[in-house]
Structures are given as structure tokens and as C-alpha cells.
N, C-alpha and C. Protein backbone atom coordinates (compact mmCIF):
# COMPACT_ATOMS: atom_id res chain seq x y z
N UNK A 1 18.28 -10.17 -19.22
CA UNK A 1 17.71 -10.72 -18.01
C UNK A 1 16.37 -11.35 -18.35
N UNK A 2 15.93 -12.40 -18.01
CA UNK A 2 14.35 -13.42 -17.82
C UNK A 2 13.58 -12.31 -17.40
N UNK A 3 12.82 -12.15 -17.85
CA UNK A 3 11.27 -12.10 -17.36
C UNK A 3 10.85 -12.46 -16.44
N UNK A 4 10.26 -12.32 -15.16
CA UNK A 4 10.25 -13.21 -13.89
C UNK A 4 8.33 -12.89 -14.59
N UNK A 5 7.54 -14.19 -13.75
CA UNK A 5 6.29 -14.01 -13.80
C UNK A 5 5.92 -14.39 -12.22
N UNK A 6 4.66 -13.71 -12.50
CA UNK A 6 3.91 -13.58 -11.22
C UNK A 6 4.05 -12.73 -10.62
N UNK A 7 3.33 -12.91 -9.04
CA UNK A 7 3.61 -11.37 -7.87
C UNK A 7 4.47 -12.06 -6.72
N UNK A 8 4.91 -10.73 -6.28
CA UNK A 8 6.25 -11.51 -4.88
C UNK A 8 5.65 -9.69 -4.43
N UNK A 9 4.85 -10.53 -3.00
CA UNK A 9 4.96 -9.12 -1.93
C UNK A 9 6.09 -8.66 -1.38
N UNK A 10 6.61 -7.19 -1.64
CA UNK A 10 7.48 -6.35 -1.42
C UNK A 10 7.47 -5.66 0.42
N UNK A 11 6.33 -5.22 0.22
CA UNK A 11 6.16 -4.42 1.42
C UNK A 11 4.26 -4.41 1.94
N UNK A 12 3.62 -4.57 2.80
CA UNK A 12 2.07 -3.89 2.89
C UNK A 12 2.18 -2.88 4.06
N UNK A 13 0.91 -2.21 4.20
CA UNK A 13 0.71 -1.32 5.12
C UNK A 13 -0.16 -2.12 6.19
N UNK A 14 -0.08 -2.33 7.57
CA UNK A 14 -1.18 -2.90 7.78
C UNK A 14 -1.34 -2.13 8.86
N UNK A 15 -0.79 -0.90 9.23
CA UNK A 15 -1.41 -0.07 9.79
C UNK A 15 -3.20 0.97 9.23
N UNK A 16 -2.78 0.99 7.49
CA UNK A 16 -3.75 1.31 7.11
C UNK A 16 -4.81 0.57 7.41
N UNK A 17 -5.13 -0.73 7.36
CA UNK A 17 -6.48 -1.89 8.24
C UNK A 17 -6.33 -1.40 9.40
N UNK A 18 -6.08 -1.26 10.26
CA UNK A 18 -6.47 -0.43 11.80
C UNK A 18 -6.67 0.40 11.47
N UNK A 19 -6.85 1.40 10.96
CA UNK A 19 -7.00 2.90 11.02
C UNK A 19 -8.42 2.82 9.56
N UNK A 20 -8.29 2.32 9.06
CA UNK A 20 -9.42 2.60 7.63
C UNK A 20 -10.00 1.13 7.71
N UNK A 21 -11.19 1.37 7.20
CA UNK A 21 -12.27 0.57 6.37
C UNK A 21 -12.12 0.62 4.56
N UNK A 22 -11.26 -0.09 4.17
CA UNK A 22 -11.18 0.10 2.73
C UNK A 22 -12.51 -0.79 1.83
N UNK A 23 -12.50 0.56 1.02
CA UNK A 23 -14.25 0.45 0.67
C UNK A 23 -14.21 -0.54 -0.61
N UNK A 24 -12.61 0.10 -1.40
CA UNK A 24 -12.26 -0.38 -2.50
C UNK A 24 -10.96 -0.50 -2.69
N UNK A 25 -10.09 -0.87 -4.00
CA UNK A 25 -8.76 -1.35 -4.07
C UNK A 25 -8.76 -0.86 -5.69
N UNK A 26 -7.52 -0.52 -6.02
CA UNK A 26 -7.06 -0.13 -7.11
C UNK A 26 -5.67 -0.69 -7.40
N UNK A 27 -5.14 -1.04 -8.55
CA UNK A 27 -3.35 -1.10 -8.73
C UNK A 27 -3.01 -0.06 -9.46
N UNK A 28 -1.80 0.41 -9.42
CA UNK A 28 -1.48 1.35 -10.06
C UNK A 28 0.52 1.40 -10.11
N UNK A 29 0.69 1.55 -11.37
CA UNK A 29 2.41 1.88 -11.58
C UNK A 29 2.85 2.78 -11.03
N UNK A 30 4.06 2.68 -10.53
CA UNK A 30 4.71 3.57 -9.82
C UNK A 30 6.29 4.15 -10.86
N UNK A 31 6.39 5.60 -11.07
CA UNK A 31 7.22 6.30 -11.49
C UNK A 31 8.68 5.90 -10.85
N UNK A 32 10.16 4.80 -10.95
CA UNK A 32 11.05 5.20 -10.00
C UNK A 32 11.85 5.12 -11.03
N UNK A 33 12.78 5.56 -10.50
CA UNK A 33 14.55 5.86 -10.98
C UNK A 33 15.29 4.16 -10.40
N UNK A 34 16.18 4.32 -11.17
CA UNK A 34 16.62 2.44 -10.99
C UNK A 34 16.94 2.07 -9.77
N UNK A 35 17.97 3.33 -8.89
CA UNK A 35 18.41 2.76 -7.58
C UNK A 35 17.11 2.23 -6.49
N UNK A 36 15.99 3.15 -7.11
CA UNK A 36 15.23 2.79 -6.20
C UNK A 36 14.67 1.59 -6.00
N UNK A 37 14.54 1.21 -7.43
CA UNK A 37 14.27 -0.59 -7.60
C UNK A 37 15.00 -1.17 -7.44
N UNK A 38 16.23 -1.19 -7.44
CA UNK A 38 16.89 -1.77 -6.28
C UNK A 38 17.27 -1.50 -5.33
N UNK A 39 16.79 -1.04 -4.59
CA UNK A 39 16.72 -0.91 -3.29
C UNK A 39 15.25 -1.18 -2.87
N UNK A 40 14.36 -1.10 -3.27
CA UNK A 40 13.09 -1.96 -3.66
C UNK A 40 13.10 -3.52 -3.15
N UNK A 41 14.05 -3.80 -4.08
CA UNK A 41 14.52 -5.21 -4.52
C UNK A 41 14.42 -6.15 -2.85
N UNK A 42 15.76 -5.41 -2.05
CA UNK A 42 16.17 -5.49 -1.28
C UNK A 42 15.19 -5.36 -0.06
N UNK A 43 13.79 -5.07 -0.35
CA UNK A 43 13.24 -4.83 0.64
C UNK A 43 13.49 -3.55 1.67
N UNK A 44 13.94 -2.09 0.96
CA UNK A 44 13.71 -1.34 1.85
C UNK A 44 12.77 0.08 1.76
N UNK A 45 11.86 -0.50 2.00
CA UNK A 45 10.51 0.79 1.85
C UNK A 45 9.77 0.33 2.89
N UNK A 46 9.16 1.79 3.32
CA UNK A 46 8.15 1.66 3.86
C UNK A 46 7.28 2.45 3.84
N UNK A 47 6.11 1.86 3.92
CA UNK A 47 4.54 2.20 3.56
C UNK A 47 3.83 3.04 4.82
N UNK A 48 4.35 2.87 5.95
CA UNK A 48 3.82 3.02 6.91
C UNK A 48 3.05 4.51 6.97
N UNK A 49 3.44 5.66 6.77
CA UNK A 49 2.72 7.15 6.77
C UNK A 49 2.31 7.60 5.69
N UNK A 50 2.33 7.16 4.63
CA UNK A 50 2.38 7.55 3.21
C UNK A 50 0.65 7.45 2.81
N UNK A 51 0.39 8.09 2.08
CA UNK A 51 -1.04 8.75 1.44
C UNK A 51 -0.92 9.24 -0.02
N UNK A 52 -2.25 9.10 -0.48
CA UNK A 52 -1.73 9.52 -2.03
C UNK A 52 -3.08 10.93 -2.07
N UNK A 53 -2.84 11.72 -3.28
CA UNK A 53 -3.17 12.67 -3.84
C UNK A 53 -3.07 12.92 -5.07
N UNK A 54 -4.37 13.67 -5.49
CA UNK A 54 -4.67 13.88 -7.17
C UNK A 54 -4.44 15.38 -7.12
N UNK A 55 -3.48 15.57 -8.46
CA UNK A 55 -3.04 17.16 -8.65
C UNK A 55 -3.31 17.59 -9.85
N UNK A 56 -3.88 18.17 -10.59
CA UNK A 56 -4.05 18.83 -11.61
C UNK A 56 -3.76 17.38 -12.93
N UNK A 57 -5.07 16.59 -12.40
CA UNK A 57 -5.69 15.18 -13.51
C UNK A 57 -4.37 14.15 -13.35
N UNK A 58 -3.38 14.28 -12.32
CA UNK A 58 -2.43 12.98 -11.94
C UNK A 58 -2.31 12.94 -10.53
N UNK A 59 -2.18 11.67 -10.04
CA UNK A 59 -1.97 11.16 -8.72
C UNK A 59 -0.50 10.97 -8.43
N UNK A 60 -0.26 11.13 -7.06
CA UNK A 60 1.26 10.92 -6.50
C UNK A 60 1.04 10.55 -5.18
N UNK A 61 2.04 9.72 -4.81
CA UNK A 61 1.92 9.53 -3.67
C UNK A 61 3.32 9.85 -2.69
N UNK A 62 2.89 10.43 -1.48
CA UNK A 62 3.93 11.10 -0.59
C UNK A 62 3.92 10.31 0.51
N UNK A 63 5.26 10.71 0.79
CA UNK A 63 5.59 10.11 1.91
C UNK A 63 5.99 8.97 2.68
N UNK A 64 6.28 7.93 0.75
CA UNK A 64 6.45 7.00 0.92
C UNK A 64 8.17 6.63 1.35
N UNK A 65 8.83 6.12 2.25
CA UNK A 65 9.90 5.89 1.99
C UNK A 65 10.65 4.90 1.70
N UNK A 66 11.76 5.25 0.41
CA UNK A 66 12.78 4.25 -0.04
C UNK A 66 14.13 4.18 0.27
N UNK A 67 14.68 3.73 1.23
CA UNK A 67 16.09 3.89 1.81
C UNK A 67 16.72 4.03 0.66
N UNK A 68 18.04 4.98 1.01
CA UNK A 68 18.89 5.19 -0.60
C UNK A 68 19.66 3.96 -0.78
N UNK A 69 19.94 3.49 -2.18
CA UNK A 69 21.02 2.67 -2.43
C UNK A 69 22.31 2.50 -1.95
N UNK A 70 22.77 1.42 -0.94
CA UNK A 70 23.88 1.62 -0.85
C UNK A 70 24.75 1.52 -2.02
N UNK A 71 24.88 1.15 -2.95
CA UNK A 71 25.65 1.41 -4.04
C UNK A 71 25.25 2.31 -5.07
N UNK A 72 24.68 2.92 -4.95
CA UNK A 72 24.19 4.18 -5.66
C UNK A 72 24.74 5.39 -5.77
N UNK A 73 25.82 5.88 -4.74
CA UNK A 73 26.43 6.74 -5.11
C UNK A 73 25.61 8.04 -5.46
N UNK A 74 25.87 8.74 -6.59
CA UNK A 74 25.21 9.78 -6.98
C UNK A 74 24.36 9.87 -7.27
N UNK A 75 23.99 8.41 -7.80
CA UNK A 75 22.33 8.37 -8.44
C UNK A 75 21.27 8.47 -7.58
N UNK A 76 21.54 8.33 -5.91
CA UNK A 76 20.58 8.30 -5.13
C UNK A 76 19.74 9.34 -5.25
N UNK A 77 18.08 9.32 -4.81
CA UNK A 77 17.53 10.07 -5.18
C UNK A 77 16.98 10.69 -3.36
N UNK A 78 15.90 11.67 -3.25
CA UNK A 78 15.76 11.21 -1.82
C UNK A 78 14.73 10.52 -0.99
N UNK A 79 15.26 9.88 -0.14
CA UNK A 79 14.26 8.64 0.18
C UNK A 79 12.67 9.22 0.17
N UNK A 80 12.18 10.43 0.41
CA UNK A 80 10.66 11.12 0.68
C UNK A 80 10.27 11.13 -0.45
N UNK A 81 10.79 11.49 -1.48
CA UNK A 81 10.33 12.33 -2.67
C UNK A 81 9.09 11.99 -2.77
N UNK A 82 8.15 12.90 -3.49
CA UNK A 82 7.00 12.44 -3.83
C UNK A 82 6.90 11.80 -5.50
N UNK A 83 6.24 10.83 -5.33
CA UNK A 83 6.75 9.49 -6.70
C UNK A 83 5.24 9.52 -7.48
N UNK A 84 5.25 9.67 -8.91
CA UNK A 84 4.00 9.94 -10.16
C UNK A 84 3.44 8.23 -10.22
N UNK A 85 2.47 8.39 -9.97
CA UNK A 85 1.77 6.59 -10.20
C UNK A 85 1.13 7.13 -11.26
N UNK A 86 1.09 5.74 -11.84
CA UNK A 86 0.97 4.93 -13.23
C UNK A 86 -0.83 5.00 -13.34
N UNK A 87 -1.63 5.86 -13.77
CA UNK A 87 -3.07 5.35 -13.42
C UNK A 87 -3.84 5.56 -14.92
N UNK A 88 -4.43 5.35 -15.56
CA UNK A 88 -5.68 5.29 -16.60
C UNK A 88 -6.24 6.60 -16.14
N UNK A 89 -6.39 7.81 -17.07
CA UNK A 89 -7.26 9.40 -16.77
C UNK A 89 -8.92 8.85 -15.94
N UNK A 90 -9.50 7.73 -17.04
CA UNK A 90 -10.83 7.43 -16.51
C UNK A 90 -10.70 7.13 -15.20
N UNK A 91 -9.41 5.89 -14.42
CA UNK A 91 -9.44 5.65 -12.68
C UNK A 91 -8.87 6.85 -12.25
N UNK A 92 -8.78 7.69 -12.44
CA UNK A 92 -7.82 8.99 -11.90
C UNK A 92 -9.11 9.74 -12.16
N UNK A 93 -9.79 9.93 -12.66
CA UNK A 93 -11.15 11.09 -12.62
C UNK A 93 -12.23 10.48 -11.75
N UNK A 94 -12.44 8.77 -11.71
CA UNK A 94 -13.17 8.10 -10.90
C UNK A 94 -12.46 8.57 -9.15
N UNK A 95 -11.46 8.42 -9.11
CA UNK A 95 -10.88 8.42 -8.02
C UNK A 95 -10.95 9.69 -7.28
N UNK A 96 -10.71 10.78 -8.20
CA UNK A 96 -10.96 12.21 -7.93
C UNK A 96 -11.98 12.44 -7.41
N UNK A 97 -13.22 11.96 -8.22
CA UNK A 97 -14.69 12.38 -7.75
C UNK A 97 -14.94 11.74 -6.13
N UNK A 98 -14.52 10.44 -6.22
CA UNK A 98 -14.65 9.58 -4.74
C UNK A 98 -13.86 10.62 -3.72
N UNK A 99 -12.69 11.03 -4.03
CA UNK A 99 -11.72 11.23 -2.09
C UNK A 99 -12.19 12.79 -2.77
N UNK A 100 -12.90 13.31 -3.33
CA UNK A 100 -13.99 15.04 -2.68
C UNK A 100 -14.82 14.76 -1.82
N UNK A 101 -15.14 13.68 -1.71
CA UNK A 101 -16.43 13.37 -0.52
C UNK A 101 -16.34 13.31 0.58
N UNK A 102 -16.57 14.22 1.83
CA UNK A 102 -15.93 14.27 2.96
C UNK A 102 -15.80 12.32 3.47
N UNK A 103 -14.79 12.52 4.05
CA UNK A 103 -14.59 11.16 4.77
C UNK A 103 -13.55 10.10 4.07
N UNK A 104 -13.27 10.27 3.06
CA UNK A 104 -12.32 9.34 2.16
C UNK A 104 -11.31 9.73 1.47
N UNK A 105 -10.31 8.87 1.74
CA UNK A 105 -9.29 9.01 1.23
C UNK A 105 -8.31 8.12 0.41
N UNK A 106 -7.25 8.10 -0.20
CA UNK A 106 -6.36 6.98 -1.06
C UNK A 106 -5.14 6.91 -0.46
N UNK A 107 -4.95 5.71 0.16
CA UNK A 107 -3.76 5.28 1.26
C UNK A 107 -3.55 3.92 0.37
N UNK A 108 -1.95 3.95 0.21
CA UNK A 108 -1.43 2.82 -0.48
C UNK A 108 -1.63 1.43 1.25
N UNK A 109 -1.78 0.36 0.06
CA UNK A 109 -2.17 -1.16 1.01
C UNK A 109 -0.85 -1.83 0.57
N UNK A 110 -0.35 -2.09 -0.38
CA UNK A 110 0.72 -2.78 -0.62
C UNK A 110 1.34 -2.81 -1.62
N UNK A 111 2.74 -2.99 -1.45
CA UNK A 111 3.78 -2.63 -2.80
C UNK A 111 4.19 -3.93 -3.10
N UNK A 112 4.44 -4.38 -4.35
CA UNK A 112 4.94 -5.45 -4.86
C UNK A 112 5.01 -5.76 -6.49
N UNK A 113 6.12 -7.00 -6.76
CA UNK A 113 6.17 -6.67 -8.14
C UNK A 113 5.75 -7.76 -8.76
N UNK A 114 5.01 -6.96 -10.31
CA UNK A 114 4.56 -8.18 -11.24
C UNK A 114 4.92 -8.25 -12.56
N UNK A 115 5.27 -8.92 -12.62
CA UNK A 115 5.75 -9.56 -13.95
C UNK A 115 6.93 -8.71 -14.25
N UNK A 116 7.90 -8.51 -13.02
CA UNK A 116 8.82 -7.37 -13.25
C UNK A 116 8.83 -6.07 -12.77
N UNK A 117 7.80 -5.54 -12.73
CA UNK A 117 6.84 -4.76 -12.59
C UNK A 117 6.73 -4.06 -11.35
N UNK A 118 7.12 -2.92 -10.61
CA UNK A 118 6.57 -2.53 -9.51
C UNK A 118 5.49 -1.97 -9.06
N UNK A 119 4.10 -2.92 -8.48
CA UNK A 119 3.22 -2.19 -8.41
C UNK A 119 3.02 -1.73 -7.24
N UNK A 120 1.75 -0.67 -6.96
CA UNK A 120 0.81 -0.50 -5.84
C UNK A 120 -0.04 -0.64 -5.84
N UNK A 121 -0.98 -0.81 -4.41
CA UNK A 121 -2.20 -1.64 -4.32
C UNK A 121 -3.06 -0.37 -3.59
N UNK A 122 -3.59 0.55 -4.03
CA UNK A 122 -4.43 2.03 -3.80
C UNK A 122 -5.71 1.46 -3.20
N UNK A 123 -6.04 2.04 -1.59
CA UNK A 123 -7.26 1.65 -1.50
C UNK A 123 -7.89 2.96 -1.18
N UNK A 124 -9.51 3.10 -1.73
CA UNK A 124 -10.21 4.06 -1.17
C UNK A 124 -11.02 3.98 0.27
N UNK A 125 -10.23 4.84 1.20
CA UNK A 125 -10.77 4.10 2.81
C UNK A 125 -11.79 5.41 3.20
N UNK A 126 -12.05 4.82 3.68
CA UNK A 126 -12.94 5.69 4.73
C UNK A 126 -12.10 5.61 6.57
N UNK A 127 -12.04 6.92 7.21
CA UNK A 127 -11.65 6.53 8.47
C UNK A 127 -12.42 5.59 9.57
N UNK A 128 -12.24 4.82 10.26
CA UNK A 128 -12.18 4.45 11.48
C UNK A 128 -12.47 5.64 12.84
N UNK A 129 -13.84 5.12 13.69
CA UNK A 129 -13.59 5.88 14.96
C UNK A 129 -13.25 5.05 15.59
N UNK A 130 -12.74 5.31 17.25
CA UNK A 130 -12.50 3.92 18.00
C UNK A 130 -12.94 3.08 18.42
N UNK A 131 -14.88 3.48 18.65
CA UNK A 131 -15.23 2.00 18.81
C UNK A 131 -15.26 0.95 17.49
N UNK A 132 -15.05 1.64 16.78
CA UNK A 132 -14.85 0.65 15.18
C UNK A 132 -13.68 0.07 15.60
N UNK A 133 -12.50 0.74 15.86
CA UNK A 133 -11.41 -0.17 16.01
C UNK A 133 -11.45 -1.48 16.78
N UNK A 134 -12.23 -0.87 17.89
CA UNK A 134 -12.35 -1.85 19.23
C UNK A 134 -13.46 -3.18 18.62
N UNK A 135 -14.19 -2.82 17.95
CA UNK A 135 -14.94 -3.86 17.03
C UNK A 135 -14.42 -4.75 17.08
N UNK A 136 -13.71 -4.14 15.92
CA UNK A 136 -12.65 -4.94 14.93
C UNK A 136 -12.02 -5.78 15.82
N UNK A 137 -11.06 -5.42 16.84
CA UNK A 137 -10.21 -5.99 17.69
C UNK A 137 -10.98 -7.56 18.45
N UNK A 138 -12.51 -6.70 19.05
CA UNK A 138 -12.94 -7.67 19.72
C UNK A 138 -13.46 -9.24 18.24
N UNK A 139 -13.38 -8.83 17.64
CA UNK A 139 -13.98 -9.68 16.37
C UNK A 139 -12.89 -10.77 16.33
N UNK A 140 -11.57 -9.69 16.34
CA UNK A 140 -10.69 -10.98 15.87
C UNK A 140 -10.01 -11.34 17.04
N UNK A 141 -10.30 -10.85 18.25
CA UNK A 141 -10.02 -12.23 19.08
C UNK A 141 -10.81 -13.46 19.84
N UNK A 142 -12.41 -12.67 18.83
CA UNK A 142 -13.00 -14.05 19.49
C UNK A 142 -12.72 -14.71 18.41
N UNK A 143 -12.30 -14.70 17.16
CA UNK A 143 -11.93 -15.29 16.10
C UNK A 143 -10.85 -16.55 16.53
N UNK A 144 -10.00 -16.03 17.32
CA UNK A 144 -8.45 -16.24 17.63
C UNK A 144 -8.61 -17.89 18.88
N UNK A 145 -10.01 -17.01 20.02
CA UNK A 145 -10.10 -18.40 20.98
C UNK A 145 -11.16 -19.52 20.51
N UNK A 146 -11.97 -19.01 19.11
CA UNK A 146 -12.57 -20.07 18.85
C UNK A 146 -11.29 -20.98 18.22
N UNK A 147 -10.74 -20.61 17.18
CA UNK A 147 -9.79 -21.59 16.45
C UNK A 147 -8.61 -22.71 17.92
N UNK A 148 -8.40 -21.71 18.48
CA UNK A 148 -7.56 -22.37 19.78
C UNK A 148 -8.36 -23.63 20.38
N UNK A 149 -9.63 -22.88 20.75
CA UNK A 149 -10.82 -24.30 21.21
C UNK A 149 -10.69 -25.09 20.19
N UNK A 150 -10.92 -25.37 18.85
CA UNK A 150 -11.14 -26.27 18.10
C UNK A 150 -9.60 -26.99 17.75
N UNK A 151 -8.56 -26.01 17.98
CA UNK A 151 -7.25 -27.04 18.11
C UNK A 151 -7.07 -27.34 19.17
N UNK A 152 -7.54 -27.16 20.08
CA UNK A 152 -7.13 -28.17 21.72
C UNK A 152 -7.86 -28.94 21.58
N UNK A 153 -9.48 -29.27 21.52
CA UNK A 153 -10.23 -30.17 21.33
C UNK A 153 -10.83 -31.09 20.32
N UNK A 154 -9.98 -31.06 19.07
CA UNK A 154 -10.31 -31.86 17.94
C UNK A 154 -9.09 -32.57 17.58
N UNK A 155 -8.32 -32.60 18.45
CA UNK A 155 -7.39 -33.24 17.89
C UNK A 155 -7.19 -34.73 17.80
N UNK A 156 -6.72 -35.18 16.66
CA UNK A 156 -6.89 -36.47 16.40
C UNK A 156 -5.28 -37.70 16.60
């Protein structure tokens, strides 16, 4: 099989942006068994509740789910499992020291593959209260009626 190059987004979280302020971003390899990459492939995961955690000097992340292969048969694995990411000891001891600090945590942002490759996109967030959310919200819809004003009235 070719080599494919480049990135092709798989899946993002974008519940994690409502809910967190990501302070920072990390990539990191993800541990799977084949059905899961294809079923990957196919577009069926989701990011949506899933969080990661450091266990005795390695990270994993739970709760991510991968619908089983329909052609997988026996090999299926189960869609929850908790899955070993790919990280460097030095970003895995950096990372450690950061989410001890009350308030932060490592919530995957987006899955996708490179150069073949299935990655994740690890951010270190901090939570959101609600008038932060409501911020946010009000931000981007005055964002939303300025652009509208400038396409109703500039048009050429």
C-alpha cells in the first residue's frame, strides 16, 4: 500500500471549546488494534466524553469511543476500552506536573491521521465558569452580525 502524506481530520471535540479554555496543545500516538483503524477509517469515533490520564509515568485515554468493525468478527475489541498514547517520558512528566495543579486537565481536541498515522491532538484546559461561557458566546455573535453587516452592505 502508498504511503498517503499529509493530515485528513478524522473526528474533533468541540464540545471541549465550550466547556475549557485550552491553555496548550500536544500530539500524541495512539495504541490501536487494526479493526479499530478501520473503523477509524470509516469515521466512527467519538470524542465527545473522553479525557485522558497519567498512570504510573504513561498516559491513556478513556472513554473514547470506537464503534466495532462491522467486518471484524472476532477481532473486535470493545468500543470503551481505555487506549495507551504514544507520548515522549519528558511530555508525559511535563504533562504530569501541569494537570496536579488544581484546575487543569488533558481532554483530547482532535483525532486524525498523518502520514498514515493515527494521531491525537491533547490539550491542557483549564475549566470554564458560565459567565466565561456566556463571554465567549456573546463574542462570537457579535462576531457573526458584524460579518453579516459587511456582507449586506459591501456588496459589489
Amino acid at each position: 500500500m502508498a504511503k498517503q502524506n499529509g493530515t485528513k481530520q478524522i473526528s474533533s471535540n468541540r464540545k471541549a471549546f465550550h466547556e475549557y479554555f485550552v491553555i496548550e496543545r500536544f500530539e500524541a500516538g495512539i495504541s490501536l488494534s487494526g479493526t479499530e483503524v478501520k473503523s477509524i477509517r470509516e469515521g466512527a469515533v467519538n470524542l465527545k466524553d473522553c479525557y485522558c490520564g497519567i498512570k504510573d509515568g504513561e498516559i491513556f485515554v478513556y472513554g473514547m469511543h470506537i464503534s466495532p468493525y462491522e467486518k471484524g468478527n472476532i477481532f473486535n475489541r470493545d468500543p470503551l476500552r481505555v487506549r495507551k498514547l504514544l507520548m515522549h517520558k519528558r511530555e508525559i512528566i511535563k504533562l504530569h506536573s501541569s494537570v496536579s495543579q488544581k484546575g487543569y486537565t488533558l481532554i483530547p481536541l482532535s483525532l486524525y491521521f498523518k502520514d498514515s498515522k493515527v494521531k491525537i491532538e491533547l490539550g491542557l484546559c483549564k475549566g470554564k465558569q458560565l459567565f466565561d461561557k456566556r463571554d465567549t458566546e456573546a463574542v462570537r455573535q457579535a462576531n457573526r452580525d458584524e460579518e453579516r453587516y459587511r456582507k449586506n452592505n459591501y456588496q459589489d
